[in-house]
Protein backbone atom coordinates (compact mmCIF):
# COMPACT_ATOMS: atom_id res chain seq x y z
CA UNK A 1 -3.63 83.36 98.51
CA UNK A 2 -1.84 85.14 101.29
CA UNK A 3 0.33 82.11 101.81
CA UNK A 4 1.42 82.00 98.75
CA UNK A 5 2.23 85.60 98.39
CA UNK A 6 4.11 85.18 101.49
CA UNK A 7 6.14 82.02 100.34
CA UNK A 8 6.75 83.80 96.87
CA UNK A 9 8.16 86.54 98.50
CA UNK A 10 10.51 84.76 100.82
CA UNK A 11 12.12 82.54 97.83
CA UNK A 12 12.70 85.16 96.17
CA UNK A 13 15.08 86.90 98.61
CA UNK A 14 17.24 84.03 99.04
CA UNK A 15 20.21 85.50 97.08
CA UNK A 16 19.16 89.02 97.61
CA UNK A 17 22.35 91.18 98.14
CA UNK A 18 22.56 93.17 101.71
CA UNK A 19 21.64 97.09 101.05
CA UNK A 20 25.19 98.02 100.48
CA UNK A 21 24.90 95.46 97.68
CA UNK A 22 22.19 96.35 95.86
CA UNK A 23 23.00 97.15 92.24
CA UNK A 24 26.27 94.84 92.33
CA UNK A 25 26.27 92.83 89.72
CA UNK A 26 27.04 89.03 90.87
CA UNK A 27 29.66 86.73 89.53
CA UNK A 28 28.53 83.36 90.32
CA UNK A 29 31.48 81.05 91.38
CA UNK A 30 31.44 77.52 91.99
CA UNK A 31 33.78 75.80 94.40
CA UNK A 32 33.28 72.35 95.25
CA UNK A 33 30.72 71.63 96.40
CA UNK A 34 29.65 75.35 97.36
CA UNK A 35 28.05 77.65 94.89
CA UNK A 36 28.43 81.43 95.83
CA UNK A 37 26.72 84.96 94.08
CA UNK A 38 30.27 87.13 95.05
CA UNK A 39 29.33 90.75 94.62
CA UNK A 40 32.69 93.47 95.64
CA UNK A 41 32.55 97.22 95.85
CA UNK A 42 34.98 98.86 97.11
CA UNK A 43 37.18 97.34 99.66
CA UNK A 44 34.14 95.44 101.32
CA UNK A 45 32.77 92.04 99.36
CA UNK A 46 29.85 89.68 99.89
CA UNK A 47 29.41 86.17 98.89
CA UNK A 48 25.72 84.51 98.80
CA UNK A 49 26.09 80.59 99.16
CA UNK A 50 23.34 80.34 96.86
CA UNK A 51 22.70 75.93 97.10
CA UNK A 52 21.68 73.57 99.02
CA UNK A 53 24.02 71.60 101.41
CA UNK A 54 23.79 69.08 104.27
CA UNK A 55 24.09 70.86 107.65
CA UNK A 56 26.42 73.31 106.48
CA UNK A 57 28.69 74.84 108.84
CA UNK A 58 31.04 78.08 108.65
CA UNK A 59 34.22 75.82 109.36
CA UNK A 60 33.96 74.31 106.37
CA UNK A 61 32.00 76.52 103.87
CA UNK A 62 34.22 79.73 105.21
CA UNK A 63 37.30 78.68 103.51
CA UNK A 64 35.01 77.86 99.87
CA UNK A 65 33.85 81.89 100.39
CA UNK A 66 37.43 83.08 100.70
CA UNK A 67 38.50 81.20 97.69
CA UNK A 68 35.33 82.73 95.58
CA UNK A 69 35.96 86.30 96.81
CA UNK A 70 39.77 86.37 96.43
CA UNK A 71 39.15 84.80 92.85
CA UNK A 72 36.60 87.32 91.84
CA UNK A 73 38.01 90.41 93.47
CA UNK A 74 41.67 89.66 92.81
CA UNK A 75 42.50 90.97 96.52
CA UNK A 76 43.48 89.33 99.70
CA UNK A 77 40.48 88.42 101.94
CA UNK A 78 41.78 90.51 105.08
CA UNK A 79 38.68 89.64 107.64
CA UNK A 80 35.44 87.42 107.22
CA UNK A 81 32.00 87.75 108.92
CA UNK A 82 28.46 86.19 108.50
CA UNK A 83 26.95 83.12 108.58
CA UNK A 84 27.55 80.13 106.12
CA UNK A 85 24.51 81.49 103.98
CA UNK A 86 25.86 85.36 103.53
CA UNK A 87 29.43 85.73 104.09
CA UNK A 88 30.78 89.53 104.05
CA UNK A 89 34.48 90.26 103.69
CA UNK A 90 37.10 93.33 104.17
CA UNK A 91 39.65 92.96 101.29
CA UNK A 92 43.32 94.21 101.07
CA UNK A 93 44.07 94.99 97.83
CA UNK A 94 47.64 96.41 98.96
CA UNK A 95 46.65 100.39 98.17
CA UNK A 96 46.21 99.43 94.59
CA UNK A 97 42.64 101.37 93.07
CA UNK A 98 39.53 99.50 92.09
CA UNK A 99 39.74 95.34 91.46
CA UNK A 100 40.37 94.12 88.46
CA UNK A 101 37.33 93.31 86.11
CA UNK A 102 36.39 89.37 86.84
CA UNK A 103 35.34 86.74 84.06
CA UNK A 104 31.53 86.28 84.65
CA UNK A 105 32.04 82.78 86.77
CA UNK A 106 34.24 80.27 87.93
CA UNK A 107 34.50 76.65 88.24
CA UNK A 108 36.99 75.47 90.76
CA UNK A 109 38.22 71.99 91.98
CA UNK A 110 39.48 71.13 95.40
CA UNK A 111 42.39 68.13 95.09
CA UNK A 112 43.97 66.78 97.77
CA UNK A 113 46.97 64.59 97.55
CA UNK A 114 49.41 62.67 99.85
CA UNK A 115 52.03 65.21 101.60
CA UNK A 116 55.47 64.09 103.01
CA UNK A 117 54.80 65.49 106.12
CA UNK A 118 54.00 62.35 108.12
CA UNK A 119 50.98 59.85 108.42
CA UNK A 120 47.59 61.32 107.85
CA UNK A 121 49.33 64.96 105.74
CA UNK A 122 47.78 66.14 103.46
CA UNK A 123 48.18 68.89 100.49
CA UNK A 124 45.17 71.05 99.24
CA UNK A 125 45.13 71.93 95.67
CA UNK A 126 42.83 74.31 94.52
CA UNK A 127 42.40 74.82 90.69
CA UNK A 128 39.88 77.58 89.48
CA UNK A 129 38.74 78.31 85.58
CA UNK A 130 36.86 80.59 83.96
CA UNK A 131 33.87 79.58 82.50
């Protein structure tokens, strides 16, 4: 019984926000292949990678988190911290008030296409809706 109590209580905090968090309501954002829970307040935000992934590593899953925050927030991502599981940011909204109110998710595609820049360049794409 204990075990189970235990192993409840642990899945259940796996998208719990940080304290600062708390009471933030998410906006769930989805960019390929990374799903995030973004929460902002203030000028600080947080995004929860909230699936499961093959040995995920911050090289690759940072860029997906700075994507979700700047779509959510509508501000710059200015500095980024964590771990590929919680990711916390410092936005610069450029001294304008509170963000904008967000659409409740997103749904965003990552294209990549031939670039003129010589063998082996590449162009990144990245196309977002609301959903």
């Amino acid at each position: 019984m204990r075990i189970v109590l235990c192993l409840t209580l642990l899945l259940a905090a796996c998208n719990t926000p940080s304290p600062g968090f708390r009471g933030v309501v998410p906006v769930r954002v989805t960019v390929a292949p990374s799903v995030f829970d973004v929460r902002i307040k203030g000028a600080q935000a947080e995004a929860i990678r909230i699936n499961s992934e093959y040995a995920p590593r911050m090289g690759p899953v940072g860029p997906r988190a700075v994507i979700a925050i700047e779509q959510v927030s509508g501000c710059k991502v200015r500095r980024l911290g964590g771990d590929q599981a919680m990711i916390r940011a410092a936005l610069d909204c450029g001294g304008h008030g509170a963000p904008p109110p967000a659409p409740p998710s997103y749904s965003c595609a990552v294209l990549t296409r031939p670039a003129s820049g010589g063998p082996g360049a590449r162009i990144r794409d990245i196309i977002c809706d609301p959903v």
